[in-house]
PDB file of N, CA and C in Angstrom:
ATOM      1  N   UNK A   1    -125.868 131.146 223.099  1.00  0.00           N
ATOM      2  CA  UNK A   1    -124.729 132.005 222.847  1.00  0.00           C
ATOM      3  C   UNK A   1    -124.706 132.343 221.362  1.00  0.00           C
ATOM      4  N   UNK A   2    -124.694 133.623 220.728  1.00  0.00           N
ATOM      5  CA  UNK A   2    -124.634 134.135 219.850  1.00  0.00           C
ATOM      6  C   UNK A   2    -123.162 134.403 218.970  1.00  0.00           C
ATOM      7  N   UNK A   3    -122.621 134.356 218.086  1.00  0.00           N
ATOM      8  CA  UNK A   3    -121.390 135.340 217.309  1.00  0.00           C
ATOM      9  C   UNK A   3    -121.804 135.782 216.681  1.00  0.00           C
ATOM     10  N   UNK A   4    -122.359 136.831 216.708  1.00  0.00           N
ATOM     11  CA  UNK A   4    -123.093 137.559 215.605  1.00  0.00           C
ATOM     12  C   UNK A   4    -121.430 138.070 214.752  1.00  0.00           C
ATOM     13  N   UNK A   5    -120.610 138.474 215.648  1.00  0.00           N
ATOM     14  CA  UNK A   5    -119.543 139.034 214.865  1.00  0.00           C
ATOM     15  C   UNK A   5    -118.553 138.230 214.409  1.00  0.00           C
ATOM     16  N   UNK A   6    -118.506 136.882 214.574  1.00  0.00           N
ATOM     17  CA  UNK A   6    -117.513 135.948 214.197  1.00  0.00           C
ATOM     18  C   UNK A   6    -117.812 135.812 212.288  1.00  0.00           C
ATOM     19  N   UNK A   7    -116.668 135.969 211.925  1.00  0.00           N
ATOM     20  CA  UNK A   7    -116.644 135.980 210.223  1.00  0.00           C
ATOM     21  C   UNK A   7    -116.783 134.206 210.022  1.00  0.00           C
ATOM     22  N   UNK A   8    -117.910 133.747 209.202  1.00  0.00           N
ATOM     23  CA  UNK A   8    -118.331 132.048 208.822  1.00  0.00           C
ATOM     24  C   UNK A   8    -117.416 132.431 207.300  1.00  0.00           C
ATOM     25  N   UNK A   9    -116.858 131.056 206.932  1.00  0.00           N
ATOM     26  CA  UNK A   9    -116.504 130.675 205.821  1.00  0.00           C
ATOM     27  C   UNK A   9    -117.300 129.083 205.934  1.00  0.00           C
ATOM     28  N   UNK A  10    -117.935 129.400 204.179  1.00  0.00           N
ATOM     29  CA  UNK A  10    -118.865 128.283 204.091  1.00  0.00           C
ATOM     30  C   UNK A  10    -118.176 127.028 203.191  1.00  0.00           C
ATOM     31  N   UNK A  11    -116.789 127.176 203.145  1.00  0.00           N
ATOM     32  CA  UNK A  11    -116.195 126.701 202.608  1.00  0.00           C
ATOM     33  C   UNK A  11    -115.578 125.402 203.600  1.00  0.00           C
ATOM     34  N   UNK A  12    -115.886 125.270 204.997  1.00  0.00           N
ATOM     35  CA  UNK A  12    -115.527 124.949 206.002  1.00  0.00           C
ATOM     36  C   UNK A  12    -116.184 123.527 206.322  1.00  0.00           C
ATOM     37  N   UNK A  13    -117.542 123.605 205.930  1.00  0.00           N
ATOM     38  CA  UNK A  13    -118.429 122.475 206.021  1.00  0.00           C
ATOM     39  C   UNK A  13    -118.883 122.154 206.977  1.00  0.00           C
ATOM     40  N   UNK A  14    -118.613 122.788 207.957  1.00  0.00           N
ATOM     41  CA  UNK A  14    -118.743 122.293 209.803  1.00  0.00           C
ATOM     42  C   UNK A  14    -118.784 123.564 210.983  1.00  0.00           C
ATOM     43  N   UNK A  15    -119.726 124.054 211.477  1.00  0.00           N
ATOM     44  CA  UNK A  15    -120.622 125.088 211.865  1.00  0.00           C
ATOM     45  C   UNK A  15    -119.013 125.402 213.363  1.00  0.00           C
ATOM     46  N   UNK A  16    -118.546 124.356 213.581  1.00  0.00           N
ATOM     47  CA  UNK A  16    -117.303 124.964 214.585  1.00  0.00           C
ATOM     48  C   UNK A  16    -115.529 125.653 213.720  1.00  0.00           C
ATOM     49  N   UNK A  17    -115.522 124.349 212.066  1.00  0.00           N
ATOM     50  CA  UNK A  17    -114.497 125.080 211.237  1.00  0.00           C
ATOM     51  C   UNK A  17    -114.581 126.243 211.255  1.00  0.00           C
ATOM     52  N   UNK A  18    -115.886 126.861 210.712  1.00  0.00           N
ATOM     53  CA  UNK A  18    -116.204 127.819 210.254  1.00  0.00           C
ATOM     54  C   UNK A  18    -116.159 129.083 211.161  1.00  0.00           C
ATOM     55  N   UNK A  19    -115.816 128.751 212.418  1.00  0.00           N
ATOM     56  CA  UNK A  19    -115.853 130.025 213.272  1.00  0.00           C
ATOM     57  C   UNK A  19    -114.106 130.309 213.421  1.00  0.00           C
ATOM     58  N   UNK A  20    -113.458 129.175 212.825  1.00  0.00           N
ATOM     59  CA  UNK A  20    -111.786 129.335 213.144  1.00  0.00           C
ATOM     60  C   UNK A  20    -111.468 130.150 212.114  1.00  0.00           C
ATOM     61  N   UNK A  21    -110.133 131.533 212.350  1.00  0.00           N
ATOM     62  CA  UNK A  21    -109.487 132.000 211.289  1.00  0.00           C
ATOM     63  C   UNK A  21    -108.880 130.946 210.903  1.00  0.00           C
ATOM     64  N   UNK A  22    -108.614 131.709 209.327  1.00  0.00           N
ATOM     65  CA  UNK A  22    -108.024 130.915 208.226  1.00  0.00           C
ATOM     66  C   UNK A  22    -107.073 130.728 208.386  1.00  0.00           C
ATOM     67  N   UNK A  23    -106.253 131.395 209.116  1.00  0.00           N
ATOM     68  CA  UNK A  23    -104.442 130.741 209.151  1.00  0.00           C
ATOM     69  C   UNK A  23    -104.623 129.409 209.843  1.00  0.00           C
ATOM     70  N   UNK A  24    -105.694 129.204 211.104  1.00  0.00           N
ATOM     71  CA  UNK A  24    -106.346 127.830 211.701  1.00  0.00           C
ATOM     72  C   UNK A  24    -106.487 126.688 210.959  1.00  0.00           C
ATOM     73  N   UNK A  25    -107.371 127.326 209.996  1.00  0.00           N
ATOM     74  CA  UNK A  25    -108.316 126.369 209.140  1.00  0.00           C
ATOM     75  C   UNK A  25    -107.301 125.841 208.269  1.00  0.00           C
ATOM     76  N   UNK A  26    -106.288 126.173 207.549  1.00  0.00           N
ATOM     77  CA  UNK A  26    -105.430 125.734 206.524  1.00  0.00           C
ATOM     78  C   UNK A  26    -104.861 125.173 207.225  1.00  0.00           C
ATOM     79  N   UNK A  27    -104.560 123.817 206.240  1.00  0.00           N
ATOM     80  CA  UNK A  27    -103.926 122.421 206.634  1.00  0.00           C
ATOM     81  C   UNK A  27    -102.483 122.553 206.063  1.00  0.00           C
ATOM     82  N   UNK A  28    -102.263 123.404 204.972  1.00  0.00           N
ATOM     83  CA  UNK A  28    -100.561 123.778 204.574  1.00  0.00           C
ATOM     84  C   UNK A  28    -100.308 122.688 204.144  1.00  0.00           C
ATOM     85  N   UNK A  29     -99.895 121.681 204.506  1.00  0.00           N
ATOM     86  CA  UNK A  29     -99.246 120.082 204.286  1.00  0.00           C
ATOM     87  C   UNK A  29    -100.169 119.102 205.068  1.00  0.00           C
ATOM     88  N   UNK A  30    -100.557 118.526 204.283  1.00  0.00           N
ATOM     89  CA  UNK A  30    -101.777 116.849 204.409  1.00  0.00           C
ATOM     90  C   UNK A  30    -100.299 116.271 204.761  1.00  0.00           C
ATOM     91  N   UNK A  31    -100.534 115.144 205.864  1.00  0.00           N
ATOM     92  CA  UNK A  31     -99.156 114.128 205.703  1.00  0.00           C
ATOM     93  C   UNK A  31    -100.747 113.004 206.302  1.00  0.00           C
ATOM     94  N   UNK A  32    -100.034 111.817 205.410  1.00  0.00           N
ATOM     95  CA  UNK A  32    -100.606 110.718 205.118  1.00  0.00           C
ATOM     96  C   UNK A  32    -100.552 110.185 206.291  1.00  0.00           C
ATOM     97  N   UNK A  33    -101.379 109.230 206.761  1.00  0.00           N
ATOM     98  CA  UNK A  33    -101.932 108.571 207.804  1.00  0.00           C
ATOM     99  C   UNK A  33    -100.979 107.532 208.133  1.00  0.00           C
ATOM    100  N   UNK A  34    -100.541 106.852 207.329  1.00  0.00           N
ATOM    101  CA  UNK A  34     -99.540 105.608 207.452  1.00  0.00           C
ATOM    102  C   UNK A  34     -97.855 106.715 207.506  1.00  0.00           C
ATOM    103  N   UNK A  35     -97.788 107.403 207.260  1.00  0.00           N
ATOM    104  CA  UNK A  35     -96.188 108.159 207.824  1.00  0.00           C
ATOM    105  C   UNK A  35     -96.629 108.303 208.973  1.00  0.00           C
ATOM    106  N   UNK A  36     -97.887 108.542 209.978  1.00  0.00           N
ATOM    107  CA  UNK A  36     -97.737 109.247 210.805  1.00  0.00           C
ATOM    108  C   UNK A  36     -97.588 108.132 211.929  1.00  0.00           C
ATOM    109  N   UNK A  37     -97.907 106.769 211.821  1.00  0.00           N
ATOM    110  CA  UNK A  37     -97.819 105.476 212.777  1.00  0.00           C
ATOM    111  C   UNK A  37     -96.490 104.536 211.934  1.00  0.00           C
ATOM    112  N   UNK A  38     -95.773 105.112 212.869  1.00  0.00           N
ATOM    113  CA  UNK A  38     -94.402 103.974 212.319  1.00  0.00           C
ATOM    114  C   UNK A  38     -94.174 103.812 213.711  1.00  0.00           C
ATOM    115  N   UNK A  39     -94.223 102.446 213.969  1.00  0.00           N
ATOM    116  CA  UNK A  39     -94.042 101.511 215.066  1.00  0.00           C
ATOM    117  C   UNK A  39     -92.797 100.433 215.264  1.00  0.00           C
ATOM    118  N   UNK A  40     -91.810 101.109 216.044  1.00  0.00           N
ATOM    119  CA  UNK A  40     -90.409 100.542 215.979  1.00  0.00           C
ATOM    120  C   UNK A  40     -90.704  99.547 216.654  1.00  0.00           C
ATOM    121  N   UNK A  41     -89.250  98.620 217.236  1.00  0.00           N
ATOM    122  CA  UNK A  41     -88.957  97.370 218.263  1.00  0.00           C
ATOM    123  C   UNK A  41     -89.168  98.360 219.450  1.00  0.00           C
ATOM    124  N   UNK A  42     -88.649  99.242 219.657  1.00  0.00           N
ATOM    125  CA  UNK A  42     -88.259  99.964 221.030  1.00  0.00           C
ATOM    126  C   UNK A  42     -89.667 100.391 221.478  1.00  0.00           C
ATOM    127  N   UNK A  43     -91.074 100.538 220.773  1.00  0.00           N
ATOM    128  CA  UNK A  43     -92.244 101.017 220.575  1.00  0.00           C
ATOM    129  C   UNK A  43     -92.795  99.453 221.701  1.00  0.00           C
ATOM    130  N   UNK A  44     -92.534  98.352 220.676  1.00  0.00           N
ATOM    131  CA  UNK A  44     -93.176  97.157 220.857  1.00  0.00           C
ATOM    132  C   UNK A  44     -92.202  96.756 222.237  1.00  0.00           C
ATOM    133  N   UNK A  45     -91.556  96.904 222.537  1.00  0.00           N
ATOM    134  CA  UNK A  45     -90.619  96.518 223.207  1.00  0.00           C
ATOM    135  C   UNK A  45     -91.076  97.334 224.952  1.00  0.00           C
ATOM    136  N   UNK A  46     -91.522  98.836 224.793  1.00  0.00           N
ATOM    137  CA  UNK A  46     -91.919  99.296 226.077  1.00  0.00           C
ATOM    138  C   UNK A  46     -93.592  98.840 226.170  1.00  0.00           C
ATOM    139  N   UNK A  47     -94.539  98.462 224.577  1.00  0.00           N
ATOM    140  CA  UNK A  47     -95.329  98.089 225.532  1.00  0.00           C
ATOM    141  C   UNK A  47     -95.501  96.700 226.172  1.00  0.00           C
ATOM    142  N   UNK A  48     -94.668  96.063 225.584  1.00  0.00           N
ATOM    143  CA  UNK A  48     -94.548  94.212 226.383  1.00  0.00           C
ATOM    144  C   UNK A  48     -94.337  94.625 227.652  1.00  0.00           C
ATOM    145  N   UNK A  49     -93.319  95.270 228.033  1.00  0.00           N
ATOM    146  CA  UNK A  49     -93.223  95.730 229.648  1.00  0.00           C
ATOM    147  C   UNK A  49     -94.147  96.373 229.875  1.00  0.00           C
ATOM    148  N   UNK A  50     -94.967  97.130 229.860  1.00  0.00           N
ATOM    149  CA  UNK A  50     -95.896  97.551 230.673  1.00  0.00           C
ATOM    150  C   UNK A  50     -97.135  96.757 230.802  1.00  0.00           C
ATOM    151  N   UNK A  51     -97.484  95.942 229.342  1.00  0.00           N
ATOM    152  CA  UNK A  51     -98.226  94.982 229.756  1.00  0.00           C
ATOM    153  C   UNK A  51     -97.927  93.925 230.403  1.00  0.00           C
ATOM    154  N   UNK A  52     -96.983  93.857 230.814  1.00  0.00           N
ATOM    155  CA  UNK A  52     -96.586  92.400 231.833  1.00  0.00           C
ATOM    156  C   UNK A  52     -96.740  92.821 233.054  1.00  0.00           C
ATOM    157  N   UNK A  53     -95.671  94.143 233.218  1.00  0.00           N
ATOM    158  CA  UNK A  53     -96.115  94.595 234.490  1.00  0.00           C
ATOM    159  C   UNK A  53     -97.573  95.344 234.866  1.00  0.00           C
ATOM    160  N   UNK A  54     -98.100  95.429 234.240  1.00  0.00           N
ATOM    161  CA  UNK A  54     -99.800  96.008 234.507  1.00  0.00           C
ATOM    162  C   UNK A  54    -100.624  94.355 235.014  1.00  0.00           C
ATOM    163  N   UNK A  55    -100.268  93.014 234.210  1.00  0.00           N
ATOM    164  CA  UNK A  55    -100.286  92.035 234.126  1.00  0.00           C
ATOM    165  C   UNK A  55     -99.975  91.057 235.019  1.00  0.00           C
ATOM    166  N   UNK A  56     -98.713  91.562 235.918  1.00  0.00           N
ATOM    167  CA  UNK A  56     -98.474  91.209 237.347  1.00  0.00           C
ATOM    168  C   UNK A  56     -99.320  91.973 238.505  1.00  0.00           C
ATOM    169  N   UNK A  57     -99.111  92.800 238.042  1.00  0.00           N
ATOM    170  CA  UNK A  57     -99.430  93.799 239.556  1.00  0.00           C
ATOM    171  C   UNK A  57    -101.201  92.997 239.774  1.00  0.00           C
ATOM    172  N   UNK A  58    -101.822  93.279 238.460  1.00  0.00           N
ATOM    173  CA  UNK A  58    -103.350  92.983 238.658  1.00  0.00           C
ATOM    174  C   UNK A  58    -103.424  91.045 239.572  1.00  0.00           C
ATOM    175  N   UNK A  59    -102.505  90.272 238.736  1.00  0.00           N
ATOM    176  CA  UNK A  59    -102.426  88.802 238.999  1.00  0.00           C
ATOM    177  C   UNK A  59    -102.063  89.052 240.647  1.00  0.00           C
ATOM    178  N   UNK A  60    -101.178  89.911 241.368  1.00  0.00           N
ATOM    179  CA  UNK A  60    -100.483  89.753 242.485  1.00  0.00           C
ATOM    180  C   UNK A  60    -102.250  90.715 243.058  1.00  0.00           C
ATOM    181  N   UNK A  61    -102.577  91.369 243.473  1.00  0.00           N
ATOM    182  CA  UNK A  61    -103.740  92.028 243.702  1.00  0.00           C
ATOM    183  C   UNK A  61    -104.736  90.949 243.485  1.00  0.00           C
ATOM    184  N   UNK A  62    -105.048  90.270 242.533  1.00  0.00           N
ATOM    185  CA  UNK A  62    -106.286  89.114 242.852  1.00  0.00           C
ATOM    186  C   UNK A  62    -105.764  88.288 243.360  1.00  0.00           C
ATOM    187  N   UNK A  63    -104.755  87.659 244.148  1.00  0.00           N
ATOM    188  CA  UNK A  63    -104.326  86.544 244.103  1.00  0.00           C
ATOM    189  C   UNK A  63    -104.879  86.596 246.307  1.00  0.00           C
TER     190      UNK A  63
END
């Protein structure tokens, strides 16, 4: 498969960036990796329940 007509920006570094328009390609606002994982009680709290109950069901099924 060819794009002969797709406009490359080599500014992109990566042969699939480079086929995205620029309104795509611009990131506007970087937000930091650690704002983006904030992990409440209510977080920790639904997955204890699902691992218990994923945790039963499997124990009741081998049993």
């Amino acid at each position: 498969m060819r794009n002969n007509l797709v406009l490359t920006d080599e500014t992109a570094r990566h042969p699939f960036r480079a086929t995205l328009p620029p309104h795509v390609r611009a990131s506007g606002e970087r937000r930091d990796i650690n704002s983006v994982w904030e992990i409440t009680t209510q977080d920790v709290k639904e997955f204890l329940m699902a691992y218990c109950a994923c945790f039963m069901a499997a124990s009741i099924f081998l049993a």
